[in-house]
N, C-alpha and C. Protein backbone atom coordinates (compact mmCIF):
# COMPACT_ATOMS: atom_id res chain seq x y z
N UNK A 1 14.92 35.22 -63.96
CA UNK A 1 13.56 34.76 -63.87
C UNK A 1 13.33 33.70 -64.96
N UNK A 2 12.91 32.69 -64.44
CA UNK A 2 12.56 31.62 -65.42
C UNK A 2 11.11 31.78 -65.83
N UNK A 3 10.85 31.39 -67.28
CA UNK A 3 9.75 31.33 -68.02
C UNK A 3 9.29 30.25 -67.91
N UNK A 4 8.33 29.93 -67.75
CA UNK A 4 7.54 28.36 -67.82
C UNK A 4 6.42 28.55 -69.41
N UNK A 5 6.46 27.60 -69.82
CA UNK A 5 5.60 27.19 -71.01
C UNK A 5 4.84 26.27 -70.73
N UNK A 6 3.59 26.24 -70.62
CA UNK A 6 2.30 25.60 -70.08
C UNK A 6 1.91 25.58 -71.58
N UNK A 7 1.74 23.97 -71.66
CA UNK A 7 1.36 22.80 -73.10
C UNK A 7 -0.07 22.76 -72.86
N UNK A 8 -0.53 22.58 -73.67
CA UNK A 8 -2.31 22.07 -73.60
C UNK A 8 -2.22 21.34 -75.03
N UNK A 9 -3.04 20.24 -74.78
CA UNK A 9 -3.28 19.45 -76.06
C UNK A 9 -4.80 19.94 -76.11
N UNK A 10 -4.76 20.73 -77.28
CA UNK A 10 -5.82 21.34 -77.76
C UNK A 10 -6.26 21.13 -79.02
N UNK A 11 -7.19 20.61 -79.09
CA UNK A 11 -7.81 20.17 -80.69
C UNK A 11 -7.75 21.41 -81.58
N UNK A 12 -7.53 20.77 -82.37
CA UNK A 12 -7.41 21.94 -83.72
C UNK A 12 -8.79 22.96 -83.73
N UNK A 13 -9.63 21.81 -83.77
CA UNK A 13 -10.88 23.10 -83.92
C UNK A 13 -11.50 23.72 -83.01
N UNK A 14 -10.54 24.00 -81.69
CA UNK A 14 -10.53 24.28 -80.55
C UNK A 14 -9.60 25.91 -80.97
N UNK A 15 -8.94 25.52 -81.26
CA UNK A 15 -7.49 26.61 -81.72
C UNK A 15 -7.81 27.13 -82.76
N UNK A 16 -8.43 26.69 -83.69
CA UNK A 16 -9.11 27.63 -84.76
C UNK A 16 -10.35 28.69 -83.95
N UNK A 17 -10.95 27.88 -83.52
CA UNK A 17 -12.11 28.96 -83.16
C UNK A 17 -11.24 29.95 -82.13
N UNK A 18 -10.61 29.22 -81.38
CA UNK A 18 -9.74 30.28 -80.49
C UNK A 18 -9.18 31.77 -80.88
N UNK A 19 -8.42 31.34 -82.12
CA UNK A 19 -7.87 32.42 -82.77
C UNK A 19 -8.60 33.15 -83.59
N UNK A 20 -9.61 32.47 -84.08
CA UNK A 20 -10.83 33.54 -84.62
C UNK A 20 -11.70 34.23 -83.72
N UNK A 21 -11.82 33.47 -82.91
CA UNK A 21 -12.18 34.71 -81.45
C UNK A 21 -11.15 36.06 -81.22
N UNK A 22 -9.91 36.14 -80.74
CA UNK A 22 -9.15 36.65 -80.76
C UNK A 22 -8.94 37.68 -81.74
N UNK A 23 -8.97 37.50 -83.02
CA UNK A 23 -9.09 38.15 -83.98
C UNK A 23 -10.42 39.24 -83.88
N UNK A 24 -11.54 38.64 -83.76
CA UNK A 24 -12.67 39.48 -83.58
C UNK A 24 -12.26 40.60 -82.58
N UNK A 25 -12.27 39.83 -81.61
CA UNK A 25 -12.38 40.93 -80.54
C UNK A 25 -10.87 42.17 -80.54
N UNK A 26 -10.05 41.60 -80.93
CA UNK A 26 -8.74 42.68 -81.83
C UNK A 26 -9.60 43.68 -82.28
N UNK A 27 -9.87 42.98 -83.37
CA UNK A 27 -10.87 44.10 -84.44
C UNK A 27 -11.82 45.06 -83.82
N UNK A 28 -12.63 44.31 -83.05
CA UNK A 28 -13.70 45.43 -82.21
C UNK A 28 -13.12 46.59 -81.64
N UNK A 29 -11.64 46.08 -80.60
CA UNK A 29 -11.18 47.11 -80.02
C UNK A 29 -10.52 48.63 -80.79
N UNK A 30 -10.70 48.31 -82.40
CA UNK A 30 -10.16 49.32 -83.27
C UNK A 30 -11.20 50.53 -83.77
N UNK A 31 -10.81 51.66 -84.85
CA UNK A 31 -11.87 51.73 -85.44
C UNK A 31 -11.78 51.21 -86.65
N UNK A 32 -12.94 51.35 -87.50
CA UNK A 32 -13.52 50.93 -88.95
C UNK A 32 -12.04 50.80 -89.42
N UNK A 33 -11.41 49.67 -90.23
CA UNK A 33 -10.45 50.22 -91.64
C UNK A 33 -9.21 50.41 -91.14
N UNK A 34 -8.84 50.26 -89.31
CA UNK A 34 -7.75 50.11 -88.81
C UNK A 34 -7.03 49.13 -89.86
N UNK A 35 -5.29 49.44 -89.72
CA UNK A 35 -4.43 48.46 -90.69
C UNK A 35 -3.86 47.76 -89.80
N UNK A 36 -3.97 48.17 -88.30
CA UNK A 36 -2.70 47.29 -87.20
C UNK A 36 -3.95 47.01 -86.12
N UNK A 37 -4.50 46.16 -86.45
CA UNK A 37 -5.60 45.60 -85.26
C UNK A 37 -4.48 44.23 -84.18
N UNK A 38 -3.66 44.22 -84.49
CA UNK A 38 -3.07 43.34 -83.51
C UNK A 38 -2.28 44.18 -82.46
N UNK A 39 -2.05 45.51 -82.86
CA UNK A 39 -1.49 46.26 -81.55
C UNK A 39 -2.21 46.82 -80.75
N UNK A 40 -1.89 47.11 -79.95
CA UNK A 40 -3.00 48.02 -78.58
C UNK A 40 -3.31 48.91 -79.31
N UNK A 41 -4.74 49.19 -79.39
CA UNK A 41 -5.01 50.65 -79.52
C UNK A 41 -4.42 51.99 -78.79
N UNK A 42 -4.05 51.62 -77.74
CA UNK A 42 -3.31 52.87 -76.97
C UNK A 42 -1.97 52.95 -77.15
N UNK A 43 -1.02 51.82 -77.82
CA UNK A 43 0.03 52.18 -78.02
C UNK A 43 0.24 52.65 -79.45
N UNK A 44 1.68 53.45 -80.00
CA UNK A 44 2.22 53.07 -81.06
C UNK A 44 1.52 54.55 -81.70
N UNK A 45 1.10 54.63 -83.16
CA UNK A 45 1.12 55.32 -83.96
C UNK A 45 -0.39 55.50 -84.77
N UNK A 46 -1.44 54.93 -83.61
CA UNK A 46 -2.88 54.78 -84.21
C UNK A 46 -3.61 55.80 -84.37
N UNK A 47 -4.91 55.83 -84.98
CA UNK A 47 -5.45 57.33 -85.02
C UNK A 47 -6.04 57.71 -83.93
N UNK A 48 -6.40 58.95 -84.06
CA UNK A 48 -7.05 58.81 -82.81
C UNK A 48 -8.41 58.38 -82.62
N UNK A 49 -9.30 58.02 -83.68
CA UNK A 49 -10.44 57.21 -83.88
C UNK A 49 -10.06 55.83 -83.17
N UNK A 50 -9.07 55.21 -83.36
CA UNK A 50 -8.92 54.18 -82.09
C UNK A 50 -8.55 54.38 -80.74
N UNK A 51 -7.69 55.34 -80.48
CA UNK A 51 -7.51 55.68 -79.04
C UNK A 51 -9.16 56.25 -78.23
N UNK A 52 -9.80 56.83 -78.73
CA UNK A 52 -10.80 57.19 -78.37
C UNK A 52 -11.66 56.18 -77.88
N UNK A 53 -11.97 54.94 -78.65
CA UNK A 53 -12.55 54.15 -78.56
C UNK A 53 -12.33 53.00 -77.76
N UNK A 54 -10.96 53.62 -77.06
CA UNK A 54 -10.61 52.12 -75.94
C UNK A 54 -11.46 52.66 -74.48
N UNK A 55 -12.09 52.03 -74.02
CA UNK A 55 -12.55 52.55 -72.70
C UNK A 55 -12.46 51.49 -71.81
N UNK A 56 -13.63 51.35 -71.18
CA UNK A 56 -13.50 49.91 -69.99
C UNK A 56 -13.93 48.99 -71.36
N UNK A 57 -15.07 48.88 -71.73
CA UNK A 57 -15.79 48.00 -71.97
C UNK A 57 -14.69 47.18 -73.28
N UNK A 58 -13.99 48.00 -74.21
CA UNK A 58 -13.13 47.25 -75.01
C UNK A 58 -11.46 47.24 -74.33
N UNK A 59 -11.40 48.04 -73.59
CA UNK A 59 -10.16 47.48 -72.45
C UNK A 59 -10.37 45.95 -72.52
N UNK A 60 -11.44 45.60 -71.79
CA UNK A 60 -12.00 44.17 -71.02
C UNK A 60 -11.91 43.32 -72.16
N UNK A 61 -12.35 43.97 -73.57
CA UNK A 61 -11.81 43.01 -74.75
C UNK A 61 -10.90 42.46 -75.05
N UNK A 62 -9.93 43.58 -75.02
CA UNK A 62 -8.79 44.09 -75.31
C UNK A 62 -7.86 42.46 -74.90
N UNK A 63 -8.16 42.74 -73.19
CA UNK A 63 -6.90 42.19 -72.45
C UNK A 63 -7.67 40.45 -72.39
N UNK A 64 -9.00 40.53 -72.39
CA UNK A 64 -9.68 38.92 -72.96
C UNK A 64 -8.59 38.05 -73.71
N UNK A 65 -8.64 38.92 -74.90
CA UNK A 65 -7.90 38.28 -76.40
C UNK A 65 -6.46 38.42 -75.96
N UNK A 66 -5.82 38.98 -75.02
CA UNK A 66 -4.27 39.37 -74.67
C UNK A 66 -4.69 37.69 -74.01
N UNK A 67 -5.21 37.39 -73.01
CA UNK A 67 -5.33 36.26 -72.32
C UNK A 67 -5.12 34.70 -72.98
N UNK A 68 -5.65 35.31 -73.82
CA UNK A 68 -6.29 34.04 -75.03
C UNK A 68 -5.29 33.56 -75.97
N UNK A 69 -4.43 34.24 -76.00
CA UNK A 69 -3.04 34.45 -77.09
C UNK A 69 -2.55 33.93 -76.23
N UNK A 70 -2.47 34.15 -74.94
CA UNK A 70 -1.54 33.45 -73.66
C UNK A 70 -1.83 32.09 -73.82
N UNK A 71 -2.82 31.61 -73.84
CA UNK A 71 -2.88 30.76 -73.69
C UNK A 71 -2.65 29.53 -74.91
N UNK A 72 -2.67 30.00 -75.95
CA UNK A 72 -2.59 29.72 -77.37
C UNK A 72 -1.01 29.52 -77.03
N UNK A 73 -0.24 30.53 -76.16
CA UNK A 73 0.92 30.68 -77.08
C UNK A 73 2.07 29.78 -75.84
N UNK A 74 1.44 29.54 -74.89
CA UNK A 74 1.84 28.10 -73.58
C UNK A 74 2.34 29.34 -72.66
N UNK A 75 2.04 30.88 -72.72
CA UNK A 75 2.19 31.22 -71.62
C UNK A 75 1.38 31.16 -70.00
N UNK A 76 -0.03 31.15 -70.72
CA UNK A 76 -1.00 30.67 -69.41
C UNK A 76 -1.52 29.59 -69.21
N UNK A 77 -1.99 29.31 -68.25
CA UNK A 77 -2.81 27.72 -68.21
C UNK A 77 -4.47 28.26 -68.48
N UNK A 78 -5.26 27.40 -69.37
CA UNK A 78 -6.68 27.42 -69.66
C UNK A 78 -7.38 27.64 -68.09
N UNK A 79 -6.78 27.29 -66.98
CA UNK A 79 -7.38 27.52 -65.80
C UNK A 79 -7.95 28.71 -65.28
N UNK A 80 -6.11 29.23 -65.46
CA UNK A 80 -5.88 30.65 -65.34
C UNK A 80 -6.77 31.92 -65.74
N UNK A 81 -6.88 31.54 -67.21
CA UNK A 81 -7.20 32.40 -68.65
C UNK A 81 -8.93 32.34 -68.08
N UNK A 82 -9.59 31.19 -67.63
CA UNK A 82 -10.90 31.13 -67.40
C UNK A 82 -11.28 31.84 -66.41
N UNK A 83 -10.53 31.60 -65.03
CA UNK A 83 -10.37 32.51 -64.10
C UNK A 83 -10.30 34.02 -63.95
N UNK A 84 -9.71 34.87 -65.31
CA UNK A 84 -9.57 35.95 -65.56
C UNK A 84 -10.84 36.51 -65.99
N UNK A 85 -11.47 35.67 -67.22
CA UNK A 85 -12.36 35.66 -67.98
C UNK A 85 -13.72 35.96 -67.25
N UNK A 86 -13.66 35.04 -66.39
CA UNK A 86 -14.93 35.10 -65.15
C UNK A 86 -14.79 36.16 -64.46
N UNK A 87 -13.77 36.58 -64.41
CA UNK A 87 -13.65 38.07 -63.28
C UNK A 87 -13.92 39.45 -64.27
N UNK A 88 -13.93 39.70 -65.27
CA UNK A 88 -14.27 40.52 -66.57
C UNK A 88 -15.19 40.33 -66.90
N UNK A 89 -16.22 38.99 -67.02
CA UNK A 89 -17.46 38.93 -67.20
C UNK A 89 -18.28 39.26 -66.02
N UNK A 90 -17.86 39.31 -65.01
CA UNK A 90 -18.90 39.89 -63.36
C UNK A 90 -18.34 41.24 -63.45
N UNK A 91 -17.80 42.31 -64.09
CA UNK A 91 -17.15 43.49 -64.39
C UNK A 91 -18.85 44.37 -65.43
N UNK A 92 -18.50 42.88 -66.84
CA UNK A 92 -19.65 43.43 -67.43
C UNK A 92 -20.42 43.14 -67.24
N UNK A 93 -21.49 42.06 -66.31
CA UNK A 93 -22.53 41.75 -65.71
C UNK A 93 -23.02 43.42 -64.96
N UNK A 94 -22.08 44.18 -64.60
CA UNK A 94 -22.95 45.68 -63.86
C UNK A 94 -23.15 46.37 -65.27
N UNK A 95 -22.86 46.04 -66.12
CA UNK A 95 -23.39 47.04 -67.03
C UNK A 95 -23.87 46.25 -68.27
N UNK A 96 -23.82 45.12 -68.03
CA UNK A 96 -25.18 44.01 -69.07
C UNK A 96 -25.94 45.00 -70.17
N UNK A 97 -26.77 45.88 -69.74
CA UNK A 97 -27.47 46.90 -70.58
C UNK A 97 -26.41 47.39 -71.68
N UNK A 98 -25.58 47.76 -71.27
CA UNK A 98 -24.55 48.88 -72.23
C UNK A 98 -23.33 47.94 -73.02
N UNK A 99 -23.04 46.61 -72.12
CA UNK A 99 -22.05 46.15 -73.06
C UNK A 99 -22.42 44.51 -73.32
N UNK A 100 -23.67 44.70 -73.51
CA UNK A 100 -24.07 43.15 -73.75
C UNK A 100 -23.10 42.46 -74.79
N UNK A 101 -22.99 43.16 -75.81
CA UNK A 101 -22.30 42.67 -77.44
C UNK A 101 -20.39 42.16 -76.63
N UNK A 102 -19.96 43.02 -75.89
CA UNK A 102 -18.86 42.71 -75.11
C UNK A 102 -19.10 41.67 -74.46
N UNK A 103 -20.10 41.46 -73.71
CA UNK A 103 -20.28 40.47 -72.55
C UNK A 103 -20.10 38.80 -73.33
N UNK A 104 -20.97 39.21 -74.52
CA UNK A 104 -20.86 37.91 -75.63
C UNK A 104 -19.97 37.64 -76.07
N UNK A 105 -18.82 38.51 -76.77
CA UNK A 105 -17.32 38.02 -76.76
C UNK A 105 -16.50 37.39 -75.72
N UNK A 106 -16.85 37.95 -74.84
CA UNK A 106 -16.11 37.50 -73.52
C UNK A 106 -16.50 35.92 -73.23
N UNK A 107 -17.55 35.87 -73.27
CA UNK A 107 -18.01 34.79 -72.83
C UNK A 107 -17.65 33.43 -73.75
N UNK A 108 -18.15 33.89 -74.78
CA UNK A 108 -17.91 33.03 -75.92
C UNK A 108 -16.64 32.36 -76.01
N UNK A 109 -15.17 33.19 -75.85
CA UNK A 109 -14.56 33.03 -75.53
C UNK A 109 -14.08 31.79 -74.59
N UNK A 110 -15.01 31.84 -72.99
CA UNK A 110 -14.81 31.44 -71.78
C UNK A 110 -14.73 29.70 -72.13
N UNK A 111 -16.49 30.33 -72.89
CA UNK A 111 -17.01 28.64 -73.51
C UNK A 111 -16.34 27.85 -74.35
N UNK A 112 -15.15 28.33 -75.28
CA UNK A 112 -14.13 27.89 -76.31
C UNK A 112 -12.92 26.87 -74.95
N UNK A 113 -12.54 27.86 -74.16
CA UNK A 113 -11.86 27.49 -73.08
C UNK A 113 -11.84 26.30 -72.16
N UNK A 114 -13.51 26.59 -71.55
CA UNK A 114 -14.03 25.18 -70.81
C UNK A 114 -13.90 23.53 -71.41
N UNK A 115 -14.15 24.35 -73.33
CA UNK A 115 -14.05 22.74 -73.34
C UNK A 115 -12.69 22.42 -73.65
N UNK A 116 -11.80 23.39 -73.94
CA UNK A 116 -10.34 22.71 -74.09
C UNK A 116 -9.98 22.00 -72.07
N UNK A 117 -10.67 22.50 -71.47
CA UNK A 117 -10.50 22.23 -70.08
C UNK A 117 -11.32 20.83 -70.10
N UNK A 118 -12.22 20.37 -70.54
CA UNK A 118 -13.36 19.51 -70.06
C UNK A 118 -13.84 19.21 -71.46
N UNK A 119 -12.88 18.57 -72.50
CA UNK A 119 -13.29 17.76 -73.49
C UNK A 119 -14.31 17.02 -73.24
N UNK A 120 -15.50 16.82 -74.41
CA UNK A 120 -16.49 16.29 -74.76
C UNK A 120 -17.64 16.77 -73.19
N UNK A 121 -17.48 17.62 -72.69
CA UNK A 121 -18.72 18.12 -71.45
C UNK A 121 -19.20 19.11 -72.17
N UNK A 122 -20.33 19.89 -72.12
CA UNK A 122 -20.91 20.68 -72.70
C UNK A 122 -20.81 21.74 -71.65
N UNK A 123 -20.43 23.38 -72.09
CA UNK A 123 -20.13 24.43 -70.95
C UNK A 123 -21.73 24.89 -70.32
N UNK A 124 -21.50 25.50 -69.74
CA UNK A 124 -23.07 25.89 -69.23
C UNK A 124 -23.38 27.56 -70.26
């Protein structure tokens, strides 16, 4: 099986905010004072104060920021990654009430994305 590496010329302060997105939403998916916020909460050797805390709503985080690294890292195309993004945000659109603070990562996210897609357009 061949690997493909999908390039994006992405402005720096495109890729900074990117990865500080990423980072956040890592962090959320943990609890308080976690030392390994870059691994899955469900895998590996975590407490169970983080396993507990993975459900849908930081799943949907979870695999956001998995997306986002993809795309950072030339495994996905920004197309792709937006496409995903939009299908996780109509996920938390049924529960808007309960995971608004999620819905805003997600999104925020989307909007970092669009403009590496559509330099100098403003996202909606």
């Amino acid at each position: 099986m061949m690997t493909v590496t999908i390039t994006h010329d992405i402005p720096m302060d495109l890729r900074v905010q990117l990865r500080s997105k990423i980072m956040d939403m890592r962090i959320f998916c943990h609890s308080d004072g976690c030392l390994e916020p870059l691994q899955c909460p469900a895998q590996g050797d975590h407490k169970l104060e983080c396993r507990k805390r993975l459900g849908l709503n930081t799943g949907i985080v979870w695999f956001s920021a998995e997306y986002g690294s993809d795309l950072l890292s030339g495994a996905r195309s920004a197309r792709y990654v937006v496409a995903v993004l939009y299908a996780y945000l109509a996920v938390l659109d049924l529960h808007y009430g309960d995971y608004h603070y999620e819905h805003r990562m997600v999104s925020d996210m989307e909007d970092i994305i669009y403009k590496i897609i559509h330099p100098g357009m403003v996202s909606c």
